[in-house]
Protein backbone atom coordinates (compact mmCIF):
# COMPACT_ATOMS: atom_id res chain seq x y z
CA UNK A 1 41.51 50.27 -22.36
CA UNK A 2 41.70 48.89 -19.16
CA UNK A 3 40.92 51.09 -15.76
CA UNK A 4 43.05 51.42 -13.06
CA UNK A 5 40.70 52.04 -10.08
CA UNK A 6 42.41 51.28 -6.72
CA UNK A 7 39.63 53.25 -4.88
CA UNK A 8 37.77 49.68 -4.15
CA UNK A 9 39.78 46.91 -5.14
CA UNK A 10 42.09 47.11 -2.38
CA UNK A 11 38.99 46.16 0.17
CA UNK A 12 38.82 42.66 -1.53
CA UNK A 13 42.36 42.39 -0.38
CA UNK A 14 41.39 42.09 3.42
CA UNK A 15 41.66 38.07 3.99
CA UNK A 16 42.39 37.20 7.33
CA UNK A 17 45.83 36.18 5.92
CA UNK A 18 46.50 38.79 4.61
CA UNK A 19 45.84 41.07 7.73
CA UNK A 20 48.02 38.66 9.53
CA UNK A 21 50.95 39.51 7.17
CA UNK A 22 50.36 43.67 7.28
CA UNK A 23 50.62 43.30 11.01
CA UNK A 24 53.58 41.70 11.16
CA UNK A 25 55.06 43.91 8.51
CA UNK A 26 53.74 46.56 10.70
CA UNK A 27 55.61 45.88 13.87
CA UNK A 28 58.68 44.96 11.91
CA UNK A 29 58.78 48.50 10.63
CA UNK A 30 58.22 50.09 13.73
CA UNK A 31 61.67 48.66 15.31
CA UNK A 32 63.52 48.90 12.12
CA UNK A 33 64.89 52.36 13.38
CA UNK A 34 66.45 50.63 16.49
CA UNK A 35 67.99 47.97 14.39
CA UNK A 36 69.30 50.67 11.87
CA UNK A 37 70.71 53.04 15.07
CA UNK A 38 72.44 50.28 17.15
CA UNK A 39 75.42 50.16 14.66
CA UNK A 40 75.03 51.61 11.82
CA UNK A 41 78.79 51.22 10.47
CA UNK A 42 78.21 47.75 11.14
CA UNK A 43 75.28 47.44 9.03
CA UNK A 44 77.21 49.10 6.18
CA UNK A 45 78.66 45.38 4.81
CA UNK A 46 74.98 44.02 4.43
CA UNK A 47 74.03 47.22 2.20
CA UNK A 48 76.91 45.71 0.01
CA UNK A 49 75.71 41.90 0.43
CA UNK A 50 72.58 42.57 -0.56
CA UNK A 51 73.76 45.26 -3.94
CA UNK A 52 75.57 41.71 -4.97
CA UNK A 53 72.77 39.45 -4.29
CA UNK A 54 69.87 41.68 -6.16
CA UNK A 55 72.11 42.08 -8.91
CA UNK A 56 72.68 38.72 -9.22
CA UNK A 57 69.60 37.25 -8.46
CA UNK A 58 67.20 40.04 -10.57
CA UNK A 59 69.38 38.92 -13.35
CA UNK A 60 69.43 35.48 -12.75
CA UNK A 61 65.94 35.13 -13.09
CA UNK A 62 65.88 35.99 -16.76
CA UNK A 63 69.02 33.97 -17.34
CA UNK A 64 71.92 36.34 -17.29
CA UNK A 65 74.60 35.49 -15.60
CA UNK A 66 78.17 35.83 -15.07
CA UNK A 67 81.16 34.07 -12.96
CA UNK A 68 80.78 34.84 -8.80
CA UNK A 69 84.07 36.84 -9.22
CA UNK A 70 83.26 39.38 -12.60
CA UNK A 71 79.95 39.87 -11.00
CA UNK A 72 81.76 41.17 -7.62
CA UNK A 73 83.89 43.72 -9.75
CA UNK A 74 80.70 45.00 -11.68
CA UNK A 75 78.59 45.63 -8.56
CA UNK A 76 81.71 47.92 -7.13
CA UNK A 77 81.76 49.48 -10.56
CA UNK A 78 86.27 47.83 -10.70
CA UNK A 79 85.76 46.48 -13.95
CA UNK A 80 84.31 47.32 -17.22
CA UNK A 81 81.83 44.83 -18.37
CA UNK A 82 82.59 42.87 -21.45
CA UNK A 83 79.52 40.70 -22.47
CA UNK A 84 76.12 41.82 -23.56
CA UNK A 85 75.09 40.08 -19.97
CA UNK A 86 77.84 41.62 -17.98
CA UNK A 87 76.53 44.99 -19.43
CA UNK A 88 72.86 44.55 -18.46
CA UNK A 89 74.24 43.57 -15.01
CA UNK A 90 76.16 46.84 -14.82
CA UNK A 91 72.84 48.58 -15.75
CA UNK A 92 71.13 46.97 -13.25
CA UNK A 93 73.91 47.73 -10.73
CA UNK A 94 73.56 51.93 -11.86
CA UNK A 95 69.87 51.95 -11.67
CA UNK A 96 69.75 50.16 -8.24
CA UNK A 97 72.08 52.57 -6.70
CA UNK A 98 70.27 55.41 -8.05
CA UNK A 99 66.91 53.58 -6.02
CA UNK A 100 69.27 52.95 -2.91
CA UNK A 101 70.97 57.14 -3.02
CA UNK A 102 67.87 59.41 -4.64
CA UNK A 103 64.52 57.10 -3.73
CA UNK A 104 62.80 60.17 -2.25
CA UNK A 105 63.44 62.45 -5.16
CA UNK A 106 62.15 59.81 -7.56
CA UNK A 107 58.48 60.29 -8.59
CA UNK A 108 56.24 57.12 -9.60
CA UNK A 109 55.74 58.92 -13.17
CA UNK A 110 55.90 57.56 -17.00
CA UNK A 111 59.11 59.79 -17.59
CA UNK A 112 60.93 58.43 -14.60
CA UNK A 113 59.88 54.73 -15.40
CA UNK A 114 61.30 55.18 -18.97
CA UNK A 115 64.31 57.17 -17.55
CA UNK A 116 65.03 54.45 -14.74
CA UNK A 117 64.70 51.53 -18.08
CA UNK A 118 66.86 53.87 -20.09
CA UNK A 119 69.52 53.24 -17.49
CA UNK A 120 69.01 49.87 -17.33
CA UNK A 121 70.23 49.32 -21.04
CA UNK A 122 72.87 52.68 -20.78
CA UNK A 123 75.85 50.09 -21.62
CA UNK A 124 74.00 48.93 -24.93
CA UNK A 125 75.29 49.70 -28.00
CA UNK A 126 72.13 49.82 -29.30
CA UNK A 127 69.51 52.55 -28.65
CA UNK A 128 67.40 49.89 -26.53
CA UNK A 129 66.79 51.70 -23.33
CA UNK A 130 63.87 54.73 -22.59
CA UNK A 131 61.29 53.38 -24.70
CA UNK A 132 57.51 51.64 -25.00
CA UNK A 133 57.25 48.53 -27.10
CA UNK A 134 57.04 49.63 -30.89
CA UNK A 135 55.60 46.45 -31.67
CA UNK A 136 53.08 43.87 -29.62
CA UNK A 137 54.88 41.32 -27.40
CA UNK A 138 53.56 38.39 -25.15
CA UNK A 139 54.44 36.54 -22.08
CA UNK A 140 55.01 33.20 -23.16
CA UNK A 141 55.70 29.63 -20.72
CA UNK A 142 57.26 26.18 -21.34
CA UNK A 143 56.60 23.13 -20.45
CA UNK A 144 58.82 19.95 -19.39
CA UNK A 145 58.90 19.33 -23.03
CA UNK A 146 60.37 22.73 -24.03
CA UNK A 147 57.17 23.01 -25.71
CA UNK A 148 56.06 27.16 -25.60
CA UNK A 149 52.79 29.01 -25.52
CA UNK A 150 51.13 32.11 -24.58
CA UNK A 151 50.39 32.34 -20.81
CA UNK A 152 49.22 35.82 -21.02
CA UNK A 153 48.69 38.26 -23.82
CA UNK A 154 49.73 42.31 -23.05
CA UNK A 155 48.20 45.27 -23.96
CA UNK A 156 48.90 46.29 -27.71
CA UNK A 157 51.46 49.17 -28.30
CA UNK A 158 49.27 51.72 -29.65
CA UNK A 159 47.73 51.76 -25.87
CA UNK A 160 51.13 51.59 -23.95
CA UNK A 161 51.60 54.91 -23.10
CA UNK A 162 48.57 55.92 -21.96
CA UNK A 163 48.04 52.99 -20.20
CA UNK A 164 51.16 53.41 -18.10
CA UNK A 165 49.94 57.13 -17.52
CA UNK A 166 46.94 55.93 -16.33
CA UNK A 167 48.38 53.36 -13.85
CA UNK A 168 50.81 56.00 -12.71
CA UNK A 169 47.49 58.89 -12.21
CA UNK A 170 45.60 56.04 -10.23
CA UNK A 171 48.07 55.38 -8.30
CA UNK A 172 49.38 58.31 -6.79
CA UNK A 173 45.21 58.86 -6.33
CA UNK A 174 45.11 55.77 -4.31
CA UNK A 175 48.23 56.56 -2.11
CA UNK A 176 47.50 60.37 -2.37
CA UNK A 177 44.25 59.17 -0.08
CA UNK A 178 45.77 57.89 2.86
CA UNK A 179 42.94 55.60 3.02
CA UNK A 180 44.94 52.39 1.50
CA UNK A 181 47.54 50.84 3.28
CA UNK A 182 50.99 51.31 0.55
CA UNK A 183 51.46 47.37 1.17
CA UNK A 184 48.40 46.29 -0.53
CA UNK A 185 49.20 49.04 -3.26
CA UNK A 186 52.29 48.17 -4.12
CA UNK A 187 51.92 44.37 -5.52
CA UNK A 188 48.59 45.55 -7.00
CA UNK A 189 50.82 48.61 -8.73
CA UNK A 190 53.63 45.88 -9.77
CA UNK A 191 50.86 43.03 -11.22
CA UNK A 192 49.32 45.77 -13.33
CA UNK A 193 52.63 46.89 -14.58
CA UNK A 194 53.51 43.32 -15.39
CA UNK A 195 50.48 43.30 -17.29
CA UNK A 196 50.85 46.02 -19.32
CA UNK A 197 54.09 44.86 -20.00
CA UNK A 198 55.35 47.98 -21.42
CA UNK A 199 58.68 47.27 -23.28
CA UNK A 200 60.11 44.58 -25.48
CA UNK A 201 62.41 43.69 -22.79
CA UNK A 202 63.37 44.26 -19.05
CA UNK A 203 59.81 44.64 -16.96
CA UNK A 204 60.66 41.60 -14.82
CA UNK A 205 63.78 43.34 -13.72
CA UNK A 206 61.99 46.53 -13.73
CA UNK A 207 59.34 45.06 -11.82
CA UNK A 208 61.38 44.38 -9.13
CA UNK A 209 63.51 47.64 -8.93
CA UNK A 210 60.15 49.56 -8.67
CA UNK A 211 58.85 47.25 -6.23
CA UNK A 212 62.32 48.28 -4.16
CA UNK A 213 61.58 51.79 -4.88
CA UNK A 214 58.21 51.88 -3.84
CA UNK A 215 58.66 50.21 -0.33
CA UNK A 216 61.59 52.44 0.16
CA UNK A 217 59.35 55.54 -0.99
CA UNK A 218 56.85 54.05 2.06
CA UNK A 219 59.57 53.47 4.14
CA UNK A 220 59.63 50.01 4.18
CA UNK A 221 63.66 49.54 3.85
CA UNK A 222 64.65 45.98 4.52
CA UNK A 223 65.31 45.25 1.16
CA UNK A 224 68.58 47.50 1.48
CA UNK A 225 69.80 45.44 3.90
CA UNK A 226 68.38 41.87 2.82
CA UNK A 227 68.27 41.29 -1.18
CA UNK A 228 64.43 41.07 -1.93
CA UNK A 229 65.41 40.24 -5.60
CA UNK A 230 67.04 37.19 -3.65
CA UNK A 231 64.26 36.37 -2.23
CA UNK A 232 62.23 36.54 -4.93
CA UNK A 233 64.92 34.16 -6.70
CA UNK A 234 64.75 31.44 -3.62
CA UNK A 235 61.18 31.46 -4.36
CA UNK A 236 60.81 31.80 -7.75
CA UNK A 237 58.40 28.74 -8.91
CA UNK A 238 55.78 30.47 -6.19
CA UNK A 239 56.40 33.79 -7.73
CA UNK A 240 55.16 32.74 -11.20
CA UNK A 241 52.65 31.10 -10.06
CA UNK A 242 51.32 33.57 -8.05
CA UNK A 243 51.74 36.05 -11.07
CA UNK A 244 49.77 33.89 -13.14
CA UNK A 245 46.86 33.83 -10.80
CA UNK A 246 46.20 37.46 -10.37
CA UNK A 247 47.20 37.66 -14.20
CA UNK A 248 43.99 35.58 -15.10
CA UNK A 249 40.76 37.90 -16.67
CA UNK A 250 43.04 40.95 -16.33
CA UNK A 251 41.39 42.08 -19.24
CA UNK A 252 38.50 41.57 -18.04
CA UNK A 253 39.36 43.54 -14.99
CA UNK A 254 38.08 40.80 -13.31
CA UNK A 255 41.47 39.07 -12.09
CA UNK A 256 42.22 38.35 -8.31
CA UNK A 257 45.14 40.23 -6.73
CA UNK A 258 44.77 38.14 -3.73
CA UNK A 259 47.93 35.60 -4.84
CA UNK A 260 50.36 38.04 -5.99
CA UNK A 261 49.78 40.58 -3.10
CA UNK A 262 50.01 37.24 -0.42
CA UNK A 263 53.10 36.51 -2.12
CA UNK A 264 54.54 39.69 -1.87
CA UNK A 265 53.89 40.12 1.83
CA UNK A 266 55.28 36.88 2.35
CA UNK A 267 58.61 37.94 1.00
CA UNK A 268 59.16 41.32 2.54
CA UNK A 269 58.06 39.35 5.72
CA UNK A 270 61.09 37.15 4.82
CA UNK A 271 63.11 40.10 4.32
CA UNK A 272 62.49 41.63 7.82
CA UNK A 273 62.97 38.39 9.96
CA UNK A 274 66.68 38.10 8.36
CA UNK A 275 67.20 41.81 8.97
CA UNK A 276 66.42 41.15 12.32
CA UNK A 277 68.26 38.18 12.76
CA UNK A 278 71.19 39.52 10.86
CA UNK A 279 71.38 42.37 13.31
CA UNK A 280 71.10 40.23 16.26
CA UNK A 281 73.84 38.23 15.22
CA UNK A 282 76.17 41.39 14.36
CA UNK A 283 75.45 43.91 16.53
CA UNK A 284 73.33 43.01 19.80
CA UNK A 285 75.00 39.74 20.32
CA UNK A 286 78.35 40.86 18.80
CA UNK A 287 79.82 37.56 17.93
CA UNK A 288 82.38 36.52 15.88
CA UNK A 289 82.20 35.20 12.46
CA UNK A 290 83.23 31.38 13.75
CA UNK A 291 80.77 31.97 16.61
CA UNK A 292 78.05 32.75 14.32
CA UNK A 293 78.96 29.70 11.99
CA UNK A 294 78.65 27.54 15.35
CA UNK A 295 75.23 29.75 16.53
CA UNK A 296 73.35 28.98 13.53
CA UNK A 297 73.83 25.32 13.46
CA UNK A 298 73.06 25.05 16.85
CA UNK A 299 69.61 26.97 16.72
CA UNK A 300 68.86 24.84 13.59
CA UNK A 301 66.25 22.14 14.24
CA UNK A 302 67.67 19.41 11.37
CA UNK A 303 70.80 19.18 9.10
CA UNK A 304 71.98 21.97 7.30
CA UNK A 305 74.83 22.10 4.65
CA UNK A 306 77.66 24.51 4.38
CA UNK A 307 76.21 26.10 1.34
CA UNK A 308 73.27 27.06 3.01
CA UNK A 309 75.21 27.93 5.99
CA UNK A 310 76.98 30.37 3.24
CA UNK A 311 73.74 31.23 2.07
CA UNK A 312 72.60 32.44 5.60
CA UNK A 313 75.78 34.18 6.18
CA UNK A 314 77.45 35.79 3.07
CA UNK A 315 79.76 37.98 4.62
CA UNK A 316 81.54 34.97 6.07
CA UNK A 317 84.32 33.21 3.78
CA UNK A 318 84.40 29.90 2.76
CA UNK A 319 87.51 29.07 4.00
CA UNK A 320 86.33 30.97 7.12
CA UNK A 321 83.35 28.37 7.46
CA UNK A 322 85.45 25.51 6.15
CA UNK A 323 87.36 26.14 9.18
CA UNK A 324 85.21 26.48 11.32
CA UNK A 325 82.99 23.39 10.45
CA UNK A 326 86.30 21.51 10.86
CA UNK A 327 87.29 23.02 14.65
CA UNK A 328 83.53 21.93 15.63
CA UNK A 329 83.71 18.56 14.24
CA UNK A 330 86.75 18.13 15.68
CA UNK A 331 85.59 19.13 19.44
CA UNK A 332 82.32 16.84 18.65
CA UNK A 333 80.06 20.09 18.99
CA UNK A 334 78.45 19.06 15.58
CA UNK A 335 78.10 15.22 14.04
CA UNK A 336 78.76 15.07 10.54
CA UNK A 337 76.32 13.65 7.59
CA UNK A 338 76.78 12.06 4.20
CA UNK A 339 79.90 13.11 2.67
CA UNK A 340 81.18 14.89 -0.64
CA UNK A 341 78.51 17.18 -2.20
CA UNK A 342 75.54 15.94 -0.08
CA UNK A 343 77.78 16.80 2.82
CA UNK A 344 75.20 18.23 6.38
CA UNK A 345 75.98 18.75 9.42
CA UNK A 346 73.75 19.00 12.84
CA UNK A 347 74.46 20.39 16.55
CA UNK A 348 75.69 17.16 19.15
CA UNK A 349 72.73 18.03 21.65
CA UNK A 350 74.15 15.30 23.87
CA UNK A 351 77.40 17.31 24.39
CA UNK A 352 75.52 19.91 25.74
């Protein structure tokens, strides 16, 4: 069976890029207390934005979906759900609030793993949730054709348990040592879990809810502010291939972590430069909703639709930016391109 021996691999991780990104991530951290103090009642709406948007999104990315307005009701637990997706949504929804309420209380152990995948499937009819593959699976990929085969070939179930053990022991060694910074441990922790691939279905979703709870455990707590899963979503052509590049010789333990750990970075990165410009925008500069509409445009360098204008600012309601997109064309603050769906819109720098 594979080892899981973080004591040395995490040196090969030291690329000049990657230094660049833990030193950003750094001195993002270090102000997120003064972002979280300046208002935090204020702050309270993106903590709800971003429940809806990794609920959505973690789901989305293994094709469940539901309508915009059922998944609204499910994420504030006002509805029941009523398809086999809507119920692994709910799940999701339970098991992320557990992360977002009880992170510090929740060990990174096999029993909590299985108890945190239970959850996932509690709305199941079926006794799905809890449990390690009883049979071998693999990780399969498809091409333009819709032609399928096996990208990468997981661990056999005999070894499952142990294996996850064994990831769980190193890791808490590696972390225990203070010697490894927990942003290079983390995507190396989530890659080998991937790997392992421990049940028949949901480690992509619980891939990314123990990649929340991790960076919350480390106190890295964007993501409750600015959906990660989102991000991830946004991004997600990058994030497969990035998984299949440290995926490669796993076996072998020879694989590089290098592309999944940049990738990661690169996304919590993300995460912390809308945090910061979310805050900006609703606390320090304390504008209102068709100021911020206006604000964004402006500081845009090149078009920009109203769906990514939505996108940017998901709080604000369509008819809100409708609106407000109309009032600005109409006082020639913003020129107006293409039309119907293709629809952009840029700032009139020569009323300024």
């Amino acid at each position: 069976m594979r080892a899981f021996d973080y004591s040395k691999k995490w040196e090969m991780l030291l690329t000049p890029e990657i230094v660049a990104l833990l030193t950003q991530i750094h001195e993002y951290k270090g102000k997120q207390s003064l972002y979280i103090e300046a208002k935090p009642d204020t702050l309270t709406q993106l903590v709800e934005i971003a429940k809806i948007q990794s609920t959505e999104a973690s789901n989305k990315i293994e094709g469940i979906y539901t309508s915009d307005e059922r998944l609204k009701a499910l994420v504030k637990d006002k509805t029941t759900p009523k398809t086999r997706n809507e119920r692994e949504i709910a799940g999701y929804r339970d098991v992320l609030n557990t992360i977002h309420e009880s992170h510090d209380f929740i060990a990174v152990r096999p029993n909590m793993i299985l108890q945190l995948h239970r959850d996932l499937y509690k709305f199941e009819g079926y006794d799905v949730g809890g449990k390690y593959k009883a049979t071998d699976n693999i990780i399969e990929e498809e091409d333009e054709k819709g032609n399928k085969n096996v990208r990468f070939k997981p661990i056999p179930a005999w070894e499952t348990p142990e294996a996850v053990k064994s990831l769980c022991d190193e890791f808490d060694k590696a972390l225990g040592s203070g010697t490894i910074d927990p942003l290079l441990l983390i995507p190396m922790f989530i890659l080998d879990f991937l790997c392992i691939h421990p049940f028949l279905d949901g480690n992509g979703r619980m891939s990314r809810l123990l990649t929340l709870l991790i960076l919350y455990k480390a106190g890295y707590i964007a993501g409750k502010y600015i959906s990660i899963e989102y991000l991830i979503e946004k991004t997600k052509t990058s994030y497969y291939e990035s998984l299949k590049e440290s995926s490669l010789n796993w076996h072998e333990e020879k694989n590089d972590y290098i592309p999944f750990v940049q990738y990661t970075l690169g996304v919590v990165i993300a995460a912390y430069r809308e945090f910061a410009d979310r805050v900006e925008t609703l606390v320090t500069r304390g504008l209102s909703k068709p100021e911020r509409v206006a604000e964004l445009i402006k500081n845009t360098y090149g078009e920009i639709s109203k769906s990514q204008i939505m996108a940017k600012n998901p709080d604000i309601s369509r008819i809100t930016v409708e609106r407000t997109l109309a009032e600005l064309l109409s006082s020639e603050s913003i020129i107006k391109i293409g039309g119907g769906r293709y629809t952009k819109y840029i700032w009139n720098r020569d009323k300024e």
